[in-house]
Protein backbone atom coordinates (compact mmCIF):
# COMPACT_ATOMS: atom_id res chain seq x y z
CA UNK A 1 0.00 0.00 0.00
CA UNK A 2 1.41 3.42 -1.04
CA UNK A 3 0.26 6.63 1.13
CA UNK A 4 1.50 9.78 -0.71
CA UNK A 5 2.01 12.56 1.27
CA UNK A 6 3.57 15.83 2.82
CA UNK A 7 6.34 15.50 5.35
CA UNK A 8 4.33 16.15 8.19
CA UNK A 9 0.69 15.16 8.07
CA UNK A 10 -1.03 14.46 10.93
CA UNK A 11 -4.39 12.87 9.21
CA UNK A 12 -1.93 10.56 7.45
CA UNK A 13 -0.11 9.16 10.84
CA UNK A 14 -3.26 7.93 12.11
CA UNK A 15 -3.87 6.16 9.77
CA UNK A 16 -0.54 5.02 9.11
CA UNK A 17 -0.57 3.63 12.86
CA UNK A 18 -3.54 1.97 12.26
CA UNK A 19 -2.67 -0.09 9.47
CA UNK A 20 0.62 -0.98 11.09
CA UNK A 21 -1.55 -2.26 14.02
CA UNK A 22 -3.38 -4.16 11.36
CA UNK A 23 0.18 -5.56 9.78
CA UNK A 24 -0.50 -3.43 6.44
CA UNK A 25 2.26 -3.45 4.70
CA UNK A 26 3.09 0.79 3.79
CA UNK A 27 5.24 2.50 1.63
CA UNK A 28 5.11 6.72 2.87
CA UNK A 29 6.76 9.13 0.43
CA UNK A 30 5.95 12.45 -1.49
CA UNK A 31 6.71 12.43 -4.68
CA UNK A 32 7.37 16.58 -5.02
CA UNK A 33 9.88 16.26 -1.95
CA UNK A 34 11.46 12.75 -2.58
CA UNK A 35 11.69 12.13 -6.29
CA UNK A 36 14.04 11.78 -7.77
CA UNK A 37 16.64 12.32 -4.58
CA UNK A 38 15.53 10.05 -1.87
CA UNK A 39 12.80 7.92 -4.57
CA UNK A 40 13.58 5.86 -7.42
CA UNK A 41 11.32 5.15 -10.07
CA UNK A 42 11.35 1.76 -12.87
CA UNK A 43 7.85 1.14 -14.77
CA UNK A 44 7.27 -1.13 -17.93
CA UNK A 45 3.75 -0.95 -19.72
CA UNK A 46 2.84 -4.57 -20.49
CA UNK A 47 -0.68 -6.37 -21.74
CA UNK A 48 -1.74 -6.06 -17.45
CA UNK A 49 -0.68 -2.24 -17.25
CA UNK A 50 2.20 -0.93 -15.36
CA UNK A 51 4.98 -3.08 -13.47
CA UNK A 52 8.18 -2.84 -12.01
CA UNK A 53 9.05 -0.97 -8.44
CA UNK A 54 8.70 2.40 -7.04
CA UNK A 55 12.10 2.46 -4.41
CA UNK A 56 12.13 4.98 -1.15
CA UNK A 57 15.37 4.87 0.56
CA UNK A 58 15.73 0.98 1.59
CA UNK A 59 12.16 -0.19 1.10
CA UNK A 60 10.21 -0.35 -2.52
CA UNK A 61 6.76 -1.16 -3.59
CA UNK A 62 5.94 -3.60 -6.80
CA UNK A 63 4.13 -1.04 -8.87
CA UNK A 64 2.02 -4.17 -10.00
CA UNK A 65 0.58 -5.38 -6.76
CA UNK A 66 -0.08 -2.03 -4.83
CA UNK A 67 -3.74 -2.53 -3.86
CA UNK A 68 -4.75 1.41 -2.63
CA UNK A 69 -3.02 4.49 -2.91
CA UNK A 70 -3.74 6.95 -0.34
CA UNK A 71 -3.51 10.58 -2.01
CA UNK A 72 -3.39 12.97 1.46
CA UNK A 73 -1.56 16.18 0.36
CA UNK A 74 1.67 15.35 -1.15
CA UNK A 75 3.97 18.14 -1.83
CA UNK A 76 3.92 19.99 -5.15
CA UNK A 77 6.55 19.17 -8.23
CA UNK A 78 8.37 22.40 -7.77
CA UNK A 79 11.22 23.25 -10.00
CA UNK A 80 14.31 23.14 -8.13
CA UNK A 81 15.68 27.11 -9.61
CA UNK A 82 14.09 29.27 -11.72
CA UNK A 83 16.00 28.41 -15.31
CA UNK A 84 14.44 26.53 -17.83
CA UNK A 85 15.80 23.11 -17.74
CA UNK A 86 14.21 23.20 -13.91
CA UNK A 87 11.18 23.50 -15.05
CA UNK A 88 11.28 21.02 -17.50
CA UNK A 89 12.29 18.24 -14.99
CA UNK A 90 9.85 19.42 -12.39
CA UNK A 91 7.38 18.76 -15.64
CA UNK A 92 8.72 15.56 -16.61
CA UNK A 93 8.72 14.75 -12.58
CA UNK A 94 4.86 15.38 -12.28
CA UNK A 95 4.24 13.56 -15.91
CA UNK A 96 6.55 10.78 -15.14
CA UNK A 97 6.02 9.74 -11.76
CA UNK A 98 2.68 11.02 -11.11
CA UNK A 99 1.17 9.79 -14.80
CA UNK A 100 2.40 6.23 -13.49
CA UNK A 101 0.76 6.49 -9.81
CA UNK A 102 -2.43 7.79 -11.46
CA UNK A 103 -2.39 4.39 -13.57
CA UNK A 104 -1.76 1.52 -11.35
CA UNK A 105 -3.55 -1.68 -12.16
CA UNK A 106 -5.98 -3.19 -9.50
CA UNK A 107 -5.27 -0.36 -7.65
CA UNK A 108 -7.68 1.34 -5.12
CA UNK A 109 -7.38 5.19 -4.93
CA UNK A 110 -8.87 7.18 -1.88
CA UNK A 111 -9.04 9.32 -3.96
CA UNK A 112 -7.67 9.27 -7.55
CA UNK A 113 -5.50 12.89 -7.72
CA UNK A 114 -7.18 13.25 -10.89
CA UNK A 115 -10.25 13.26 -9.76
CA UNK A 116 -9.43 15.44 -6.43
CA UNK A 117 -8.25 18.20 -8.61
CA UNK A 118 -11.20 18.19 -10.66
CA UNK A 119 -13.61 18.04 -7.23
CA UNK A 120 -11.47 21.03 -6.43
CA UNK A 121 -13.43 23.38 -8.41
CA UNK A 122 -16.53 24.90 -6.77
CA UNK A 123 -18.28 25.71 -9.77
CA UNK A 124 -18.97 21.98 -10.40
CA UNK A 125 -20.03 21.23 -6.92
CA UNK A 126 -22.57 23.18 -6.81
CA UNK A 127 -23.71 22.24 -9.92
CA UNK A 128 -23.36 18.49 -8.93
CA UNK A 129 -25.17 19.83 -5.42
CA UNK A 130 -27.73 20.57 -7.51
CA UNK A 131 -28.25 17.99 -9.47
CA UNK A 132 -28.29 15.45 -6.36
CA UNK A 133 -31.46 17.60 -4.75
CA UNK A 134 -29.37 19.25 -2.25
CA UNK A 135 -30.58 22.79 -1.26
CA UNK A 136 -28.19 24.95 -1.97
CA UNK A 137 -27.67 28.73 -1.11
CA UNK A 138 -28.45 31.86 -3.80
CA UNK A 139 -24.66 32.14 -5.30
CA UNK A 140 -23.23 34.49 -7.70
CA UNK A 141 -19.67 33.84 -9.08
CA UNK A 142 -18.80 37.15 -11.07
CA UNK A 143 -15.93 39.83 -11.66
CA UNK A 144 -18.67 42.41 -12.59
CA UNK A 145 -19.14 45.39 -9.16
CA UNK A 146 -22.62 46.39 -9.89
CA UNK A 147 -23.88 42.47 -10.20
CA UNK A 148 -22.18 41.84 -6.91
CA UNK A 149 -24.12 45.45 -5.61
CA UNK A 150 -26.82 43.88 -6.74
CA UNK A 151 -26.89 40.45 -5.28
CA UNK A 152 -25.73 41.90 -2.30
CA UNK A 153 -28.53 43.74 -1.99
CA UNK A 154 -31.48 41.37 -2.33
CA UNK A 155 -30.14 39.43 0.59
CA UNK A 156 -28.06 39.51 3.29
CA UNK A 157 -24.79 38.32 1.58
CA UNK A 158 -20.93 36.44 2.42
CA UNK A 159 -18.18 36.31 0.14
CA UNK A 160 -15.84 33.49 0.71
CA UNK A 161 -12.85 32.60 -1.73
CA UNK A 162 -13.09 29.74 -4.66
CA UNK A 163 -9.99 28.22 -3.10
CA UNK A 164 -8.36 28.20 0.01
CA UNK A 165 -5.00 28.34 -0.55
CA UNK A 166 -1.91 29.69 0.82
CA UNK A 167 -2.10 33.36 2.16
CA UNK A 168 -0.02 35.41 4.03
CA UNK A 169 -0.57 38.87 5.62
CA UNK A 170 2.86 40.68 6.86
CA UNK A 171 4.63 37.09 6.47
CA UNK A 172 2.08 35.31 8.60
CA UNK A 173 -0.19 32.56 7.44
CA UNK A 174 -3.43 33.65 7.45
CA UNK A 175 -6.98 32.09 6.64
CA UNK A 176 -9.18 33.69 4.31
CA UNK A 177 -12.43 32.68 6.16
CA UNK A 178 -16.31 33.66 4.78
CA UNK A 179 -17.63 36.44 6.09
CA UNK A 180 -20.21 38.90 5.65
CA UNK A 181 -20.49 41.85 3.04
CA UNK A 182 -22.34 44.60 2.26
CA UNK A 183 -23.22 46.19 -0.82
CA UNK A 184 -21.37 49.64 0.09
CA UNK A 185 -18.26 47.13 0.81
CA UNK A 186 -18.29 46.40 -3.31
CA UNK A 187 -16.09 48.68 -5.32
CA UNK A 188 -14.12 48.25 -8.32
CA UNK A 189 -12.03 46.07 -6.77
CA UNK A 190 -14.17 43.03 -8.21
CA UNK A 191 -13.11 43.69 -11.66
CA UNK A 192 -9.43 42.04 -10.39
CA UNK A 193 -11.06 38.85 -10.43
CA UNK A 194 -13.60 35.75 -10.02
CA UNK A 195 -15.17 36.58 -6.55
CA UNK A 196 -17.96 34.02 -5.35
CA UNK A 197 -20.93 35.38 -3.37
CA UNK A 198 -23.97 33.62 -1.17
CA UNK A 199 -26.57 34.19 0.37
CA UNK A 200 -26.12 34.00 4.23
CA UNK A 201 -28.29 31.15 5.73
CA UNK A 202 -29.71 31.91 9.20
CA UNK A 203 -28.06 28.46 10.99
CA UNK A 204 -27.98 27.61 14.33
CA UNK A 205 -25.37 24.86 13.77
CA UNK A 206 -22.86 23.46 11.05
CA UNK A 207 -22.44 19.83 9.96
CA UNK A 208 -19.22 18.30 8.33
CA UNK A 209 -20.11 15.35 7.25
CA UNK A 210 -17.37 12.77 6.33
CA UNK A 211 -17.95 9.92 3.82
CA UNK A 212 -15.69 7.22 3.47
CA UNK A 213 -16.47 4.81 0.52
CA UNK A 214 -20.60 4.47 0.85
CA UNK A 215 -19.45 4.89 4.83
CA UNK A 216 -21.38 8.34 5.86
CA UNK A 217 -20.40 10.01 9.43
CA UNK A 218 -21.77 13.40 10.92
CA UNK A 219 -20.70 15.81 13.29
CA UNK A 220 -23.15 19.11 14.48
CA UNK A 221 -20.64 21.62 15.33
CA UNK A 222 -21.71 24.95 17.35
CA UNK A 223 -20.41 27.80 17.12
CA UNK A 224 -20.52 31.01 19.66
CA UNK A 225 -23.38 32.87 18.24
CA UNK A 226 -22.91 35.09 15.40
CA UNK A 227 -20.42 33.33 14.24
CA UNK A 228 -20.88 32.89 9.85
CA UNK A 229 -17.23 30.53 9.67
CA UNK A 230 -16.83 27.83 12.57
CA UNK A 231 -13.15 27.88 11.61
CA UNK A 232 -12.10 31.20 12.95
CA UNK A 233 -13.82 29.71 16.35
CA UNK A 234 -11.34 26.34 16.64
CA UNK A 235 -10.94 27.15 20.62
CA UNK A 236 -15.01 27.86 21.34
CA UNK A 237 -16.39 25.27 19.12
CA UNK A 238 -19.33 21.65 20.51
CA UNK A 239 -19.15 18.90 18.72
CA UNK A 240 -21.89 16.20 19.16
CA UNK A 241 -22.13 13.44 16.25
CA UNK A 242 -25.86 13.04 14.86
CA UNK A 243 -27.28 10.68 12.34
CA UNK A 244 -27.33 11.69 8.53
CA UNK A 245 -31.02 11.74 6.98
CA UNK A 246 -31.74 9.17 4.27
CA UNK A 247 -32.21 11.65 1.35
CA UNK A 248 -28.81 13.27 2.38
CA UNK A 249 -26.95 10.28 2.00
CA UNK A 250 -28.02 9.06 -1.09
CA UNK A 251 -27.10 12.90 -2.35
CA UNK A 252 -23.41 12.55 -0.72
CA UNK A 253 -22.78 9.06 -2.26
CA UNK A 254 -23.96 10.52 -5.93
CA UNK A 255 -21.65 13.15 -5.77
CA UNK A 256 -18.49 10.87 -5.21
CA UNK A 257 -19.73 8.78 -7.76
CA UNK A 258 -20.09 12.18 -10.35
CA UNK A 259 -16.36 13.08 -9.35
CA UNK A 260 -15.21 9.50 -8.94
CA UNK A 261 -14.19 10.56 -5.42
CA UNK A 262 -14.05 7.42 -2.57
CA UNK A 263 -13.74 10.35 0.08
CA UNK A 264 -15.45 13.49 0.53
CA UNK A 265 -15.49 16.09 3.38
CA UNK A 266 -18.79 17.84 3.07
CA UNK A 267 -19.46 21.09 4.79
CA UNK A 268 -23.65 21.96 5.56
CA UNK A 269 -25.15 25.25 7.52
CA UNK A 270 -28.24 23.75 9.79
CA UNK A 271 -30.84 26.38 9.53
CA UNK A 272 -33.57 27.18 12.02
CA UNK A 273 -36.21 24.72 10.22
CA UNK A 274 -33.17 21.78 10.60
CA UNK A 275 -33.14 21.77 6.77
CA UNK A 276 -29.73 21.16 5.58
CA UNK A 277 -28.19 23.39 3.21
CA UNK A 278 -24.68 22.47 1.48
CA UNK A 279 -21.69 24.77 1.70
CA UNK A 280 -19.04 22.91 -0.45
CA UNK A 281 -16.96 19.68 -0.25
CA UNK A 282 -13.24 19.21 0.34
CA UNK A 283 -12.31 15.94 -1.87
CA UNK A 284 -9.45 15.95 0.52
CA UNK A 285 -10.25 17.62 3.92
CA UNK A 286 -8.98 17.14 7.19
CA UNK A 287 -10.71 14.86 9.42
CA UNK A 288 -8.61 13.46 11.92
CA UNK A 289 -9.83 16.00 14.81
CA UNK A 290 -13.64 15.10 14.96
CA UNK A 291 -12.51 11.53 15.76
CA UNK A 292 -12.04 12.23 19.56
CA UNK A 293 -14.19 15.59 19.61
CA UNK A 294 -17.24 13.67 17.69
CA UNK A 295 -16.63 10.43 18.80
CA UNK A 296 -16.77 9.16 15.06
CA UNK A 297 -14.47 6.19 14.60
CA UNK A 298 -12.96 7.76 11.07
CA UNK A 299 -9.82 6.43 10.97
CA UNK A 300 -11.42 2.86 11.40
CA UNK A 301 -13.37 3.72 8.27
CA UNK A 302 -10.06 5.04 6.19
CA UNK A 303 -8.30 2.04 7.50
CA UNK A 304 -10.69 -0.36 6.47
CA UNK A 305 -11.27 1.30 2.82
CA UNK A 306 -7.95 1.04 2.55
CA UNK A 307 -7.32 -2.27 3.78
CA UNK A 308 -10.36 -4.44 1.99
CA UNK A 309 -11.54 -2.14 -0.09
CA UNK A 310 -15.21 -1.73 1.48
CA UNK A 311 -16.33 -1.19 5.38
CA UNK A 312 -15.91 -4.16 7.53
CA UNK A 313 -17.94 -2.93 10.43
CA UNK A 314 -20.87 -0.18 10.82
């Protein structure tokens, strides 16, 4: 089994202790920090696919026989200086060694990187949302000031960002977390790009609910009150796990199938009726903390997926 991740990952330990407990067989790397220093790579196409061994430091995996690859959040294939033949082998690096991991015969992914990056793009879960009967929130996705006036004015309105990545304010990490705006907040500044809008639902409570294969797992999490993003509020947060209605699940388990996704991190606002209205999905989200504050036995779940391919316990 092949687990391809960052240096330090947390999610990824757990899991990685648990199939050690289980006598799993694992093979821990990450390709954009390894390869080609501390990795070595030999693959043959043949009439079964690809063969031949994937080597980190003094242990190696037969490329044939890996049963799952788990894809956490492995480093990036970064070009190691800014000239052109850098590039080129950080590009031959992602096409080389990643084309081969993202073909592996027999092989389980949790969840194909392909098919994370893809997942990645709100756009197409809310359209997917959709599509599966989930309620979903008035959004506008535009780069146009008086639309965004506009929407902004019909309801009460949040922006949050179409991707969370890496920001920094003064040199500090900093999340970019949703929050809400007005419509004498909107200026020109929208023209500089894509900005996604919503309308604000009046919640008492969040739900992340975590799906593992057709495994589905739910934890209410309460904010202080007033509070639009739980995550600004890690320190004041309740957790309390609660069952996932029938209709729900059957959404969350078409939407991994629409995105070929074996995982999914799902993020609902609870509104004052109880009816459950969907936020987004990480294809790759972080989990590992709602096993002890939730009392959900996730990394059971993973394990097993992992392990068997399918759950061998409810």
């Amino acid at each position: 089994m092949l687990v391809s991740t960052g240096f330090e990952d947390p999610t990824a330990d757990v899991v990685i202790a648990e199939l050690n407990r289980r006598r799993v067989p694992v093979l821990r790397f990450d390709p954009g920090r390894d390869f080609p220093g501390l990795a070595a790579l030999s693959a043959r196409i043949g009439h079964d696919g690809w063969s031949g061994r994937l080597t980190v430091g003094e242990r190696s995996a037969d490329l044939a026989h890996v049963r799952a690859l788990y894809h956490r959040r492995p480093s990036s294939y970064t070009p190691n200086g800014d000239d052109q033949a850098a590039r080129f082998i950080a590009q031959e690096n992602r096409r080389g060694l990643g084309g081969v991991l993202a073909a592996l015969p027999g092989c389980l992914y949790l969840s194909h990187p392909l098919a994370i990056a893809r997942a990645e793009y709100k756009p197409a879960q809310l359209a997917s949302a959709t599509r599966q009967g989930l309620r979903v929130p008035a959004t506008l996705i535009t780069s146009d000031p008086a639309e965004a006036k506009s929407f902004a004015s019909e309801q009460v309105t949040i922006y949050k960002p179409l991707h969370a990545g890496a920001y920094q304010i003064e040199g500090e990490p900093a999340g970019i977390w949703a929050a809400p705006v007005a419509p004498e907040e909107l200026n020109n500044a929208v023209s500089h790009c894509a900005h996604l809008f919503q309308a604000l639902v009046p919640k008492t409570s969040d739900v992340r609910a975590i799906v593992v294969g057709e495994r589905v797992f739910c934890a209410r999490i309460t904010a202080p009150p007033g509070v639009v993003d739980w995550r600004a509020e890690y320190r004041n947060l309740r957790y309390e796990p609660i069952p996932c209605p029938d209709e729900i699940r059957r959404a969350l388990l078409l939407f991994l199938a629409d995105f070929g996704l074996n995982f999914g991190a799902f993020d609902f606002a609870l509104s004052t009726d109880e009816t459950w209205w969907f936020l987004e999905c990480n294809p790759n989200g972080q989990w590992a903390w709602l096993e002890d504050a939730a009392g959900l036995p996730l990394t059971a779940a993973v394990a097993d997926l992992l392990e068997n391919g399918e759950s061998t316990s409810d």
